[in-house]
Structure formats: structure tokens, C-alpha cells
C-alpha atoms as a PDB file:
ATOM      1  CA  UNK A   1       1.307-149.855  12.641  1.00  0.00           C
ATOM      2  CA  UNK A   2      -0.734-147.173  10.996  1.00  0.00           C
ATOM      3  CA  UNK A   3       0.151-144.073  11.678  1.00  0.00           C
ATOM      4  CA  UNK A   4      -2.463-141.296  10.615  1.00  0.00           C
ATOM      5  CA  UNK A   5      -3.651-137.584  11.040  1.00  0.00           C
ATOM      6  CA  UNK A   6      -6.757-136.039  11.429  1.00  0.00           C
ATOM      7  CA  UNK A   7      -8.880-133.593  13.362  1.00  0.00           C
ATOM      8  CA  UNK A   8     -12.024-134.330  15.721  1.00  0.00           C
ATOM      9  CA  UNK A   9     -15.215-133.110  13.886  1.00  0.00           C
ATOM     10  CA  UNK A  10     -16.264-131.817  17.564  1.00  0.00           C
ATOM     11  CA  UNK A  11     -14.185-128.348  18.524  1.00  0.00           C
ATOM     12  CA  UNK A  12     -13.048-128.124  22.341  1.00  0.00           C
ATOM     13  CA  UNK A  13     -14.170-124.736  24.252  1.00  0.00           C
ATOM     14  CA  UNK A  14     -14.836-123.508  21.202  1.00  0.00           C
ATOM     15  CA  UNK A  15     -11.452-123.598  19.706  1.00  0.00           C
ATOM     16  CA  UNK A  16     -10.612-123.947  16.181  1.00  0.00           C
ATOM     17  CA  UNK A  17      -9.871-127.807  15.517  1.00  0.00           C
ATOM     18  CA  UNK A  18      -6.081-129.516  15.573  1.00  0.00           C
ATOM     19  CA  UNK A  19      -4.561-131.662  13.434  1.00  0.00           C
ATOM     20  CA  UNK A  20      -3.136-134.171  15.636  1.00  0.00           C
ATOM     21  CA  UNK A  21      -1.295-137.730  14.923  1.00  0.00           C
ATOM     22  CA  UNK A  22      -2.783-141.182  15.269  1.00  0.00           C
ATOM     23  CA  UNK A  23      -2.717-145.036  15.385  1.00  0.00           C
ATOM     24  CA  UNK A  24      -5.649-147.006  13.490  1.00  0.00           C
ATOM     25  CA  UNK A  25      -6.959-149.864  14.914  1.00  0.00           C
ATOM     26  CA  UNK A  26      -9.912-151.062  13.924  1.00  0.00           C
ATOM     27  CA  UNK A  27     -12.908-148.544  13.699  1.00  0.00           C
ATOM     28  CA  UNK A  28     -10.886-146.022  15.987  1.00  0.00           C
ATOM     29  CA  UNK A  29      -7.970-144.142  16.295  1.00  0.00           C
ATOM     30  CA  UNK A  30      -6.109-143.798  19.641  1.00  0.00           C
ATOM     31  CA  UNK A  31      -4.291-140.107  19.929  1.00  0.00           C
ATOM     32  CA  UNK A  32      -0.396-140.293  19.879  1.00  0.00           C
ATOM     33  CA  UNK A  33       2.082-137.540  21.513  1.00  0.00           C
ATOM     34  CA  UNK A  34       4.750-136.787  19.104  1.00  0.00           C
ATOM     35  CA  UNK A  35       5.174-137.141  15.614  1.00  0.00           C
ATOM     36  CA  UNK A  36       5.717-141.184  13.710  1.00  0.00           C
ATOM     37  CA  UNK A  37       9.159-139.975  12.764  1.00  0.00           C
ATOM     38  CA  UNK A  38      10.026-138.607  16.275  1.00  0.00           C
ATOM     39  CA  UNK A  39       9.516-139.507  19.749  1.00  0.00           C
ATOM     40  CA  UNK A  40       5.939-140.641  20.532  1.00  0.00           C
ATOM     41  CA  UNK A  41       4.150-141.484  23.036  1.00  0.00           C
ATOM     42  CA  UNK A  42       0.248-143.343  23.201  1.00  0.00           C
ATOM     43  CA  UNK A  43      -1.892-140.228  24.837  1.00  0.00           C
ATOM     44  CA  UNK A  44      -5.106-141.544  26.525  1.00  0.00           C
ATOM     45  CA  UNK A  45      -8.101-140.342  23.861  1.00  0.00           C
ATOM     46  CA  UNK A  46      -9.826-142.288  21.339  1.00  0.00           C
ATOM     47  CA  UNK A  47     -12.058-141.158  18.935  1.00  0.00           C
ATOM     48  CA  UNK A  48     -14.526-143.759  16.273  1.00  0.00           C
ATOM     49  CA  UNK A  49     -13.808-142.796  12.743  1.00  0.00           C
ATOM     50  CA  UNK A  50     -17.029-140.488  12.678  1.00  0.00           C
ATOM     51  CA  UNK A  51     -15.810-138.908  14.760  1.00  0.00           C
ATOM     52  CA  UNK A  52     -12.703-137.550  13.343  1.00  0.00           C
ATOM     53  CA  UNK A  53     -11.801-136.126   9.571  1.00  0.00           C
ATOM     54  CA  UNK A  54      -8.367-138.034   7.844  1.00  0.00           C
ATOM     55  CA  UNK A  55      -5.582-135.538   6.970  1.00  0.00           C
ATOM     56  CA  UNK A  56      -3.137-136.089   4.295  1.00  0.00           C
ATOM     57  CA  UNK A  57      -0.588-138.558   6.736  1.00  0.00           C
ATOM     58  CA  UNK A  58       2.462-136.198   6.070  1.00  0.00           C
ATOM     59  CA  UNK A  59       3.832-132.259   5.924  1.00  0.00           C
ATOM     60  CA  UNK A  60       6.817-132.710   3.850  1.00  0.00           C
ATOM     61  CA  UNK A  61       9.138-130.829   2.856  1.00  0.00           C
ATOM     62  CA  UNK A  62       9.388-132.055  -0.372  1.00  0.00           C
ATOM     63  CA  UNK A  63       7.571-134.336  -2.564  1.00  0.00           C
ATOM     64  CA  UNK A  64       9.969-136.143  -4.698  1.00  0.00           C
ATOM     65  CA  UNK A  65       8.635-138.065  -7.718  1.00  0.00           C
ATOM     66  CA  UNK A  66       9.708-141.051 -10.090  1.00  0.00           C
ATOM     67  CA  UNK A  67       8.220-140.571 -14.062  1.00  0.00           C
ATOM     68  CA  UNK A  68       8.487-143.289 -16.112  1.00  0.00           C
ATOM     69  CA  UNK A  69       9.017-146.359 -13.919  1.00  0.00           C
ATOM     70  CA  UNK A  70       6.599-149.276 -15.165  1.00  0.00           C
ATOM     71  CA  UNK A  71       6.992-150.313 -18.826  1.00  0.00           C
ATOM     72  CA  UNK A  72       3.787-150.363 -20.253  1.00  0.00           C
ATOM     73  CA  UNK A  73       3.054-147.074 -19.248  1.00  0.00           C
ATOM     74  CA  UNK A  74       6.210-145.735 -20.868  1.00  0.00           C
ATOM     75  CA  UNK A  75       4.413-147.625 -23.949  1.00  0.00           C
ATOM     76  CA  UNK A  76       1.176-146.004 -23.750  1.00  0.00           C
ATOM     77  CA  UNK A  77       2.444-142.446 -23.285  1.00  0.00           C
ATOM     78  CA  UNK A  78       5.229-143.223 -26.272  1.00  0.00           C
ATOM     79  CA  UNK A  79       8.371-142.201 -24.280  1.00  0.00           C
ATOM     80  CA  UNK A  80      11.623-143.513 -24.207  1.00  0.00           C
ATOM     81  CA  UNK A  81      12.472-145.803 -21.262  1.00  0.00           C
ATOM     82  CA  UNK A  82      15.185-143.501 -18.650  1.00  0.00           C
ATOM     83  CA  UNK A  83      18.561-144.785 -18.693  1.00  0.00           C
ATOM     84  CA  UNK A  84      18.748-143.674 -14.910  1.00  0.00           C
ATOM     85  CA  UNK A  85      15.313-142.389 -12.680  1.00  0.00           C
ATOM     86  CA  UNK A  86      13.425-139.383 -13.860  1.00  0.00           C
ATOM     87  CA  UNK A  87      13.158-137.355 -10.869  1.00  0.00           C
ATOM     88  CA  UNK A  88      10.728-134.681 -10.614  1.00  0.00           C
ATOM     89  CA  UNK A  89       9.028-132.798  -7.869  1.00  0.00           C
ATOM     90  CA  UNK A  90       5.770-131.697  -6.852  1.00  0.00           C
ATOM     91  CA  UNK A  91       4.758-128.427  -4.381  1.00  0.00           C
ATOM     92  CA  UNK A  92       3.655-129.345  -0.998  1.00  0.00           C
ATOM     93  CA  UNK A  93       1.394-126.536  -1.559  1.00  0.00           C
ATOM     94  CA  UNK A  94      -0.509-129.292  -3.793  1.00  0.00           C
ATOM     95  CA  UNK A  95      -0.827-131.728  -1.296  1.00  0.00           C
ATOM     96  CA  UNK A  96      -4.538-132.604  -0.421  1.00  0.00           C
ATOM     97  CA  UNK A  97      -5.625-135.628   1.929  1.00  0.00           C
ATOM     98  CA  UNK A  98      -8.895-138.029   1.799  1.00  0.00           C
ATOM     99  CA  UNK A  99     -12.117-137.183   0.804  1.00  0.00           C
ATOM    100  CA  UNK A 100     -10.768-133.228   0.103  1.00  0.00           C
ATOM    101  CA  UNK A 101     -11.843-132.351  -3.559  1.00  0.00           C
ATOM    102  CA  UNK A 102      -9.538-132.443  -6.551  1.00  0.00           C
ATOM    103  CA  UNK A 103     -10.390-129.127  -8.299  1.00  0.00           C
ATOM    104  CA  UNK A 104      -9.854-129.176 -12.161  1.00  0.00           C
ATOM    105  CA  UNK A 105      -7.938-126.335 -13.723  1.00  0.00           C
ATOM    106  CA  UNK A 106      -9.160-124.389 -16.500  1.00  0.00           C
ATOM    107  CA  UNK A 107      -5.765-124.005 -17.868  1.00  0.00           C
ATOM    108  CA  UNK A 108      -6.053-127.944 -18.953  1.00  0.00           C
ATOM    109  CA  UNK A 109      -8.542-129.576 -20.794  1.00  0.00           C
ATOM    110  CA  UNK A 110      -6.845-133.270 -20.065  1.00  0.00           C
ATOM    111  CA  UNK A 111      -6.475-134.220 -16.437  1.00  0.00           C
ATOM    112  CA  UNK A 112      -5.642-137.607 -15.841  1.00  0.00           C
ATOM    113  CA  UNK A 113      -5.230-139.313 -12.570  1.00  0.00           C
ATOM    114  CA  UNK A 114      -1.476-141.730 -11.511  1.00  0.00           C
ATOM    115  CA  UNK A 115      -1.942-144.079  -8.650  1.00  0.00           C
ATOM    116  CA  UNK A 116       1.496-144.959  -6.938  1.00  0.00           C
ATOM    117  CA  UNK A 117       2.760-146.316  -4.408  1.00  0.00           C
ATOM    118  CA  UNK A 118       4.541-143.751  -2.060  1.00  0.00           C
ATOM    119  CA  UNK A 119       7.801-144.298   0.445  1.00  0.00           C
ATOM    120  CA  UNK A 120       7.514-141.787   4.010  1.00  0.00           C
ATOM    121  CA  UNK A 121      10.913-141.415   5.119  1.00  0.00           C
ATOM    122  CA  UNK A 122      11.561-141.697   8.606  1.00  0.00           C
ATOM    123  CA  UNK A 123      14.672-140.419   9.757  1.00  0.00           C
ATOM    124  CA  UNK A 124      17.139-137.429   7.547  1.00  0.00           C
ATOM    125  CA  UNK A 125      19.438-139.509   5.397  1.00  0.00           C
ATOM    126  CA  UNK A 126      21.854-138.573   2.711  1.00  0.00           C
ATOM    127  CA  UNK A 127      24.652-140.264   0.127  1.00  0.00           C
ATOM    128  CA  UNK A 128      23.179-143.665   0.806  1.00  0.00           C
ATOM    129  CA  UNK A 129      25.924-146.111   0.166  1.00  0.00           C
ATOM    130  CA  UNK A 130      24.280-149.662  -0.634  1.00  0.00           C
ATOM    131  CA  UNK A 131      20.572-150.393  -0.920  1.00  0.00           C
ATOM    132  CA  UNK A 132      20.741-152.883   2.340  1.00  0.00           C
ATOM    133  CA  UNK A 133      21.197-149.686   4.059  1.00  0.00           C
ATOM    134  CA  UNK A 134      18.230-148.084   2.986  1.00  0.00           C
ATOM    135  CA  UNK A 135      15.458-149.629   5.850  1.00  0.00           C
ATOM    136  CA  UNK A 136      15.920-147.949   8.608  1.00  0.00           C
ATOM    137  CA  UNK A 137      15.364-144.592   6.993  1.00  0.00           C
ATOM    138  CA  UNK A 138      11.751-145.104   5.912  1.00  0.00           C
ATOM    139  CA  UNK A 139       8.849-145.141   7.980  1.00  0.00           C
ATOM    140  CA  UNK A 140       6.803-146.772   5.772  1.00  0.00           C
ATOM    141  CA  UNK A 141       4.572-146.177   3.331  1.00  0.00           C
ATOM    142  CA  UNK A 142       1.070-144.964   1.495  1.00  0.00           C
ATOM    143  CA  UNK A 143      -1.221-144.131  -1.451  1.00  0.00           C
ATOM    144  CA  UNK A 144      -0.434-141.038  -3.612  1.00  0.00           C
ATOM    145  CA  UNK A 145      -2.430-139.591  -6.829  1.00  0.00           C
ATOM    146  CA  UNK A 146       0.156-137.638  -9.087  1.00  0.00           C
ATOM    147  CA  UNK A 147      -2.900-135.762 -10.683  1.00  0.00           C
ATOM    148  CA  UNK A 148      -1.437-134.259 -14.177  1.00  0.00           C
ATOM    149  CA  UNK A 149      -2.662-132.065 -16.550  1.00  0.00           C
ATOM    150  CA  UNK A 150      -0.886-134.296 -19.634  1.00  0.00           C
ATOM    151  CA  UNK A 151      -1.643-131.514 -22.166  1.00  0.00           C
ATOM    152  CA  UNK A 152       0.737-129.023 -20.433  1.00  0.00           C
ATOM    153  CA  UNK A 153       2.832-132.138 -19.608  1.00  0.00           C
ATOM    154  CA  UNK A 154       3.257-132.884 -23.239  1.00  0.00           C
ATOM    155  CA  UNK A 155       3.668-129.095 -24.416  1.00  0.00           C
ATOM    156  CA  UNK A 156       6.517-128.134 -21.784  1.00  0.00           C
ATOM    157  CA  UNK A 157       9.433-129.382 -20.965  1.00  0.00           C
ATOM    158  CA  UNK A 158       9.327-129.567 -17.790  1.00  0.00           C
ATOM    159  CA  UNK A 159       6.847-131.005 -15.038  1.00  0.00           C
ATOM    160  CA  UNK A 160       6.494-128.360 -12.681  1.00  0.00           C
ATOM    161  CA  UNK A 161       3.536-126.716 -13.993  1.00  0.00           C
ATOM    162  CA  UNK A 162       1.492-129.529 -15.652  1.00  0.00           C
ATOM    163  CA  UNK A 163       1.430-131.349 -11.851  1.00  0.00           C
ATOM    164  CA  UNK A 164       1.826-128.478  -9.485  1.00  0.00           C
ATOM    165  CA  UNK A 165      -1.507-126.753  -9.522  1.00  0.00           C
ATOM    166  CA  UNK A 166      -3.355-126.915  -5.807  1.00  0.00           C
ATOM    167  CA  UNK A 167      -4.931-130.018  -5.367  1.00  0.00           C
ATOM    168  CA  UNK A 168      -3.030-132.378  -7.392  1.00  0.00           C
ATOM    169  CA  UNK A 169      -1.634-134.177  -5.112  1.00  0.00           C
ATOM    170  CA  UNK A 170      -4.146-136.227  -2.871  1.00  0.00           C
ATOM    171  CA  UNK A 171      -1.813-138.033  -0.084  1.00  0.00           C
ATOM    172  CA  UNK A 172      -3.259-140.868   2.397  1.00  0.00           C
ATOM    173  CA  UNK A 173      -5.220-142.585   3.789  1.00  0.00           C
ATOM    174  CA  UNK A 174      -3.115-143.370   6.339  1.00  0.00           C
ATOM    175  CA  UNK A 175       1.464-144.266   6.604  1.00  0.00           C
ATOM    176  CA  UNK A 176       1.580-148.104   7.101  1.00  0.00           C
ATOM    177  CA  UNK A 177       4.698-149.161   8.510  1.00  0.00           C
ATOM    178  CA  UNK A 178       4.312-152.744   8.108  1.00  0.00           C
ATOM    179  CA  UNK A 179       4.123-153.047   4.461  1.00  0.00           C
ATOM    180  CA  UNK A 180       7.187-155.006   1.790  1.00  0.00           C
ATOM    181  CA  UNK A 181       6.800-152.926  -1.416  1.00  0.00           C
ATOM    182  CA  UNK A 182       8.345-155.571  -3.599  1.00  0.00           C
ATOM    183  CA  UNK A 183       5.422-156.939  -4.728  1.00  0.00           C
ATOM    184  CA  UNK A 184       2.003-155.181  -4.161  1.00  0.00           C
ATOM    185  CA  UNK A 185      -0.780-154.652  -6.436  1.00  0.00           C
ATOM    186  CA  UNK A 186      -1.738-150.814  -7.501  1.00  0.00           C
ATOM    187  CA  UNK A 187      -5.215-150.234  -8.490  1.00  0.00           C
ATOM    188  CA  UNK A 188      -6.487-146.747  -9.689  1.00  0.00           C
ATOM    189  CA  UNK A 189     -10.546-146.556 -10.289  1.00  0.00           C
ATOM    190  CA  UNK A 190     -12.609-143.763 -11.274  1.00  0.00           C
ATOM    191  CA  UNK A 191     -16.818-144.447 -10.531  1.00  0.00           C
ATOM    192  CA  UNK A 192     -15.897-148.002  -9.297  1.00  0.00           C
ATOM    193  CA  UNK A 193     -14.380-148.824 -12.840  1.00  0.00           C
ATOM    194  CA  UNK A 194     -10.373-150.407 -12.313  1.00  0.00           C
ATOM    195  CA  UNK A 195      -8.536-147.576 -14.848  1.00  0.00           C
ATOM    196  CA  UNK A 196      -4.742-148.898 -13.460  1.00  0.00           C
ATOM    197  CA  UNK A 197      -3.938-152.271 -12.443  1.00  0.00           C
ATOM    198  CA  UNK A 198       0.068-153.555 -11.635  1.00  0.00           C
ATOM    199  CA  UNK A 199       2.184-154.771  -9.586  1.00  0.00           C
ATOM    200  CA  UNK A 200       5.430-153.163  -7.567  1.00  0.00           C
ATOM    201  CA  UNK A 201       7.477-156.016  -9.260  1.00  0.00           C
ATOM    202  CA  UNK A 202       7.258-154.615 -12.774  1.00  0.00           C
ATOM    203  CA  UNK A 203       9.030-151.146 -11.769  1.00  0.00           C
ATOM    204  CA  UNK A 204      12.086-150.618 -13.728  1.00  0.00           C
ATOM    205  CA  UNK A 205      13.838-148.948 -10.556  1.00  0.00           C
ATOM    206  CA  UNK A 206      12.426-150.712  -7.250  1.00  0.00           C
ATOM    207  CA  UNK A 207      11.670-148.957  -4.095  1.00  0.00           C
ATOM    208  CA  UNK A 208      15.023-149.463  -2.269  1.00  0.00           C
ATOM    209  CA  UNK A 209      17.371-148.297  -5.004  1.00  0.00           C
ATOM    210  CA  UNK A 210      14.783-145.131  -5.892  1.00  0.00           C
ATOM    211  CA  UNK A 211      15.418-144.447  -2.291  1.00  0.00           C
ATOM    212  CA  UNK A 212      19.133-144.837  -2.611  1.00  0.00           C
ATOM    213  CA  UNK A 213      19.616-143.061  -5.540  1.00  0.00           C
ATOM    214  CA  UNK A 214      17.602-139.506  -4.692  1.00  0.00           C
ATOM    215  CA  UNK A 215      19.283-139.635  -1.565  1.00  0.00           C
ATOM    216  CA  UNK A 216      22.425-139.053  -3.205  1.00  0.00           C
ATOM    217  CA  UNK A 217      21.281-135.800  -4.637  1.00  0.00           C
ATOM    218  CA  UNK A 218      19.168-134.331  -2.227  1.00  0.00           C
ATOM    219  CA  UNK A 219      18.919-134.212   1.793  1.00  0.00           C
ATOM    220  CA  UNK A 220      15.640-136.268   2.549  1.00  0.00           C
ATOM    221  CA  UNK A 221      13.736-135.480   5.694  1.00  0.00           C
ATOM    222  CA  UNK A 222      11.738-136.938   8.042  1.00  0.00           C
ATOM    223  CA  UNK A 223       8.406-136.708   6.442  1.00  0.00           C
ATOM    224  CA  UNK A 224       9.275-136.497   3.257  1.00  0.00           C
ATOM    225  CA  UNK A 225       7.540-138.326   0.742  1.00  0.00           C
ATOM    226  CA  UNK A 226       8.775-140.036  -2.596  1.00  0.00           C
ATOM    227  CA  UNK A 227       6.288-141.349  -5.272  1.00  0.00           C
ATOM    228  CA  UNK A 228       7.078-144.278  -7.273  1.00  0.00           C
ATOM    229  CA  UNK A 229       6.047-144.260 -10.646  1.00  0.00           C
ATOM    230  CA  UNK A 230       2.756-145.029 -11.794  1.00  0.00           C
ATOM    231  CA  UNK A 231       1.764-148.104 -13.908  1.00  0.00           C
ATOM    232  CA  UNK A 232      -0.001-147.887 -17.207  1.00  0.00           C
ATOM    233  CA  UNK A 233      -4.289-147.311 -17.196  1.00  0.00           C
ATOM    234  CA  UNK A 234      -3.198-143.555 -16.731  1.00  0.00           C
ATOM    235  CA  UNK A 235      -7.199-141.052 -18.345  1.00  0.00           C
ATOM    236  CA  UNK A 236      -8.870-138.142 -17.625  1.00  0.00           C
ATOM    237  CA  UNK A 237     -10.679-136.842 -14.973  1.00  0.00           C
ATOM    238  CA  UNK A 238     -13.579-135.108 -15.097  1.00  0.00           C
ATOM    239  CA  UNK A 239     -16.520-133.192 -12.786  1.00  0.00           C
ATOM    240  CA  UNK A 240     -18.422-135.027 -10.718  1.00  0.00           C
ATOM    241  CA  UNK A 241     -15.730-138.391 -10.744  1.00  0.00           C
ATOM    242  CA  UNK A 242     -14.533-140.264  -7.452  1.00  0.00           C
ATOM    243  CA  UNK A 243     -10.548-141.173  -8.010  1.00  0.00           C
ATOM    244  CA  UNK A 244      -9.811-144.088  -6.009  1.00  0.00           C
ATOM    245  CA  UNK A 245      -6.178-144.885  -5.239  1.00  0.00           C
ATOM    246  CA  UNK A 246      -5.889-148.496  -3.917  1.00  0.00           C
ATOM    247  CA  UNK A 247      -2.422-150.142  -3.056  1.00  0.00           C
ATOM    248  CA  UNK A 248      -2.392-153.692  -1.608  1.00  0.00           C
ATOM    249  CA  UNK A 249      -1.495-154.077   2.301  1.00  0.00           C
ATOM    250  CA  UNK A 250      -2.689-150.165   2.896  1.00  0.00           C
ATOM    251  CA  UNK A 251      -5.883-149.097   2.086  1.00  0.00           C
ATOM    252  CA  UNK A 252      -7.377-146.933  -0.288  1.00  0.00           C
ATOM    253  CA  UNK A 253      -6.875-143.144  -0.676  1.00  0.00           C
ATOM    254  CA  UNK A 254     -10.459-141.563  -2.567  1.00  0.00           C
ATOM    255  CA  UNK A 255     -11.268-138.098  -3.617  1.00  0.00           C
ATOM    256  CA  UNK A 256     -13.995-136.350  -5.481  1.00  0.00           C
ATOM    257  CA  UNK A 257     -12.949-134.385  -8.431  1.00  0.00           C
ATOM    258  CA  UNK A 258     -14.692-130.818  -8.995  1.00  0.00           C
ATOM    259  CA  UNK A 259     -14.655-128.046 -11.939  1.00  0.00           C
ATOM    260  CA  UNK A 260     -12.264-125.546 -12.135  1.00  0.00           C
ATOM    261  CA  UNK A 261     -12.535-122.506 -10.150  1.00  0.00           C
ATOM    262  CA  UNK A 262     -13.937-119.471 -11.509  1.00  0.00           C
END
């Protein structure tokens, strides 16, 4: 299935539009009562897909996020490779969803775009014991663009501010629930051009024991979301660029990027 979220373009009785939850199918998207980590029901509206305007998929309550999980992007950034997963996270209050504009900070002069892969957990879990009991707790899974400003990344310490600034974190299109992570290309491309190319299979940690292991230090949610590393093909973004997340078996998540604010 493909759970998504989004808002009719057309208000009702002059109301102020809804976010509501979805299934894909096709060219439409049938309404759904409830949320895709809850009870749910299929309501009776449709709507075509010009019709409605995508939402980032999820409101989490956290984003959690893996750095340094595909080799050659280790190499190209010249860290050393974690002994364990380097766990960062990222404001909800950055989250953006399709087609909403990445706006460029003018407290960075090097913005670079991460594609990843990105795990929506389905039901509260905590102290995982063994990664075969992982499953059940995810919902499934979409695109996610850990926008960075890598010259504050590289000056601080820590993450926070270098990938927390409002609109850095484009979420969507849509939660497919169908997909097996183990092996799935992800594609990053700015104006059309492929920046990031790999596979799932070259991640030092893989999906199930990232899921595992964060799960023994922190309560996830339903709705949370966990990134998973980003492979290498990582450059800047600047005014005027279309970022195009693309992971294999979901679809791809695009956004326009725009100059800071004044």
C-alpha cells in the first residue's frame, strides 16, 4: 500500500483546507479514516492527483538520523568509519513535503543535498531484543533529503545547527509499505543530472539492526521517522535548482530550492 497525505486544492463551505490521509492508486487517491499507524478505515471520496496537494507522509515526533553509513561517502567527506551508528537528530520543525521550496540560509554558503532512504515506524517499540523482531514495528518506508549546510557541519561539533534550519528536511512522496530495503537503488539529481547513485546493500549498518539499535536508546513512536545514511555524490545546492530524491520501489520525492530569506 501507499499510504499518503495531502489536502484538496478545492476548500469546502469556505473552510480553510485539511490535511487528511490517503491510499494511492493509480492517478487518484481514495480518502482513509484514521491514521496508517492506527485504526483505519477506506472513507468513500476520491480525488485525481490535480486535484489534491502531497503533504510530507508523516508528523513525527522525532526525526532520528544515521551519519556515516555508506563507505564511499565516509571517503569523500574524509571521516573515520563509526565503530557503532552515528545517531543524530533533526527538528520536525524542518520537515517540508513535495514540491514545498527548500529555502537556502544565509548563514551557509555550502548547502548540499543527502538522499536516503527513510524507515516510518508503525507501532511504539522500545529495547528491541533481536533484529527478527524488528518487522512488525515499521510501517514502511520513504524518500528523505537530509539538506546540510556542510560548512557549519564541518566547523561545529555537533549536527544540530548545520541540518536543523526550516526547510531542510523535505519528507515524501508518499509511506510505501510494501517495500524490502535490503537492496534498493538511491538516486539523488539536481536539474535532471544523477549527483548520488547506491545501493541499500552497501550500508555499513542495514535497516533492521539501525532500527534495533536506536530503539534501545530512545522510545520510537508511531510516526516516527529514521533516515538511513546517505551514499556518496553528496554537492551544493543552489537558487533556482530542483533536488530530486529517488529510491527504487517508492517514487521520487522533488523540491525546488530558493535563496535565503531576507
Amino acid at each position: 500500500m501507499k499510504f499518503c497525505r495531502f489536502e484538496p486544492l478545492q476548500r469546502e463551505n469556505s473552510s480553510p483546507p485539511q490535511a487528511r490521509y490517503g491510499l494511492l492508486a493509480g492517478a487518484e487517491v481514495q480518502e482513509i479514516h484514521g491514521t496508517p499507524w492506527g485504526q483505519w478505515t477506506h472513507g468513500t471520496r476520491s480525488w485525481a492527483l490535480n486535484e489534491i496537494r502531497l503533504l510530507a507522509p508523516v508528523e513525527p515526533s522525532k526525526v532520528v538520523c544515521v551519519g556515516r553509513n555508506y563507505a564511499a561517502h565516509i571517503a569523500e567527506l574524509g571521516h573515520e568509519t563509526p565503530k557503532e551508528p552515528l545517531i543524530f537528530l533533526k527538528p520536525p520543525s524542518a520537515i517540508i513535503g513535495p514540491g514545498e521550496a527548500i529555502v537556502l540560509t544565509r548563514f551557509s554558503k555550502q548547502v548540499e543535498h543527502e538522499g536516503e532512504l527513510t524507515v516510518v515506524m508503525g507501532r511504539r517499540c522500545a529495547h528491541i531484543k533481536d533484529e527478527e523482531d524488528v518487522r512488525p514495528y515499521i510501517l514502511g518506508y520513504t524518500c528523505l533529503n537530509d539538506v546540510t549546510a556542510r560548512d557549519i557541519q564541518k566547523a561545529e561539533t555537533l549536527f544540530d545547527r548545520a541540518k536543523g534550519f526550516d526547510t531542510f528536511c523535505p519528507v515524501g512522496p508518499h509511506i510505501e509499505t510494501e517495500l524490502e530495503p535490503g537492496d534498493v537503488l538511491v538516486e539523488t539529481r539536481v536539474n535532471g543530472k544523477v549527483r548520488q547513485s547506491g545501493r541499500t546493500s552497501l550500508m555499513l549498518y542495514p535497516v533492521l539492526y539501525l532500527v534495533r539499535w536506536i530503539s534501545r536508546m530512545m522510545t520510537l513512536n508511531p510516526g516516527d521517522i529514521i533516515a538511513t545514511g546517505t551514499p556518496a555524490g553528496v554537492g551544493p545546492l543552489t537558487p533556482g535548482d530542483t533536488v530530486e530524491v529517488s529510491v527504487e520501489g517508492i517514487g521520487t520525492l522533488g523540491n525546488p530550492v530558493q535563496a535565503p530569506r531576507e
